[in-house]
C-alpha atoms as a PDB file:
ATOM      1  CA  UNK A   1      -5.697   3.221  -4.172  1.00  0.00           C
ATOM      2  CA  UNK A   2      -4.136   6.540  -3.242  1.00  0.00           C
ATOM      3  CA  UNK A   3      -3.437   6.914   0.627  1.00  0.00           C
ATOM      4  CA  UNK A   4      -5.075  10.349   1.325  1.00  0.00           C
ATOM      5  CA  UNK A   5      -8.186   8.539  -0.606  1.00  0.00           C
ATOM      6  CA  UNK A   6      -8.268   5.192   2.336  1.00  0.00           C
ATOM      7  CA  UNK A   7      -7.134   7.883   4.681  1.00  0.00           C
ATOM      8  CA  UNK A   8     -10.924   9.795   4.273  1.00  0.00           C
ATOM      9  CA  UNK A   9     -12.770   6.505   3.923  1.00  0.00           C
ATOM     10  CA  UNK A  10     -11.155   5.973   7.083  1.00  0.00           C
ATOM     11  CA  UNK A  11     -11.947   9.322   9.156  1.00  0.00           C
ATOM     12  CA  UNK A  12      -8.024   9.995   9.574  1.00  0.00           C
ATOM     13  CA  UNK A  13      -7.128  13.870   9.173  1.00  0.00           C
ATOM     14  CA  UNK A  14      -4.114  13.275   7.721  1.00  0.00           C
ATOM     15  CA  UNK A  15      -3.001  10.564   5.368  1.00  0.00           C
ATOM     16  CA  UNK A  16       0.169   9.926   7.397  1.00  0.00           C
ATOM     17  CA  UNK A  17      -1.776   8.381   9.924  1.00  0.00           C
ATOM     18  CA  UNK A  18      -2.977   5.995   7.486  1.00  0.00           C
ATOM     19  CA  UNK A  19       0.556   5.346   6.767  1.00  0.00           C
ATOM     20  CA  UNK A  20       1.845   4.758  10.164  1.00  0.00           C
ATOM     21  CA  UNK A  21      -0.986   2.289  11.043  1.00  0.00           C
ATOM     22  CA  UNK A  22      -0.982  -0.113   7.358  1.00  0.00           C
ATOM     23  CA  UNK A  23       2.854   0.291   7.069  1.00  0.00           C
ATOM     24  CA  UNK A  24       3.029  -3.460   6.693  1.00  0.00           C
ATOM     25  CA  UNK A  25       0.697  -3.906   4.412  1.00  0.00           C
ATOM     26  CA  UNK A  26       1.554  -1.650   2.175  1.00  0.00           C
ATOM     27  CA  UNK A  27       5.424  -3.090   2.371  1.00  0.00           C
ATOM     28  CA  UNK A  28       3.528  -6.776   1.806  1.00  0.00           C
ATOM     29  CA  UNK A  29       1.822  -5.388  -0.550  1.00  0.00           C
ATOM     30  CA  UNK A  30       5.064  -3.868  -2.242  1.00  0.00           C
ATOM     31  CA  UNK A  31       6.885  -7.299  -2.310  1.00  0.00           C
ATOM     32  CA  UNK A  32       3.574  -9.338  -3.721  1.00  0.00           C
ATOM     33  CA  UNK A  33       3.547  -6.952  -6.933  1.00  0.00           C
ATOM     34  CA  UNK A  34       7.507  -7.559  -7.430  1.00  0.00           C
ATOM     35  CA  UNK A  35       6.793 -11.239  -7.486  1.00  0.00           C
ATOM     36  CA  UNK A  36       3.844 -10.843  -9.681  1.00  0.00           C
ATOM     37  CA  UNK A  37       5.993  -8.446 -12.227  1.00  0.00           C
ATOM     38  CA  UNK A  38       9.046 -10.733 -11.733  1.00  0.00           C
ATOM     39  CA  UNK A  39       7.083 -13.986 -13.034  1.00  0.00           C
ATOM     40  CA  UNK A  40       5.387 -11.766 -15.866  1.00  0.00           C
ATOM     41  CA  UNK A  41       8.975 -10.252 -16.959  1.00  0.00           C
ATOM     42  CA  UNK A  42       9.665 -14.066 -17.037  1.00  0.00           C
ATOM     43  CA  UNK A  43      12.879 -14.192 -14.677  1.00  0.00           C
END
């Protein structure tokens, strides 16, 4: 989901509030789809 759209679901002015706060998920987040497209790809 686009961070500006959790960032008005979640009453912050400005999206890079949002990004401040959930850095590590999104960075977990990140890591989880390489594995996922790494065991798709097959390596």
């Amino acid at each position: 989901m686009p961070v500006h759209v959790v960032a008005a679901c979640l009453g912050h002015a400005d999206p890079s509030i949002t990004l401040r706060v959930y850095a590590h998920v999104i960075r977990t987040a990140e890591a989880s789809a390489a594995d996922v497209f790494t065991q798709a790809i097959g390596e």
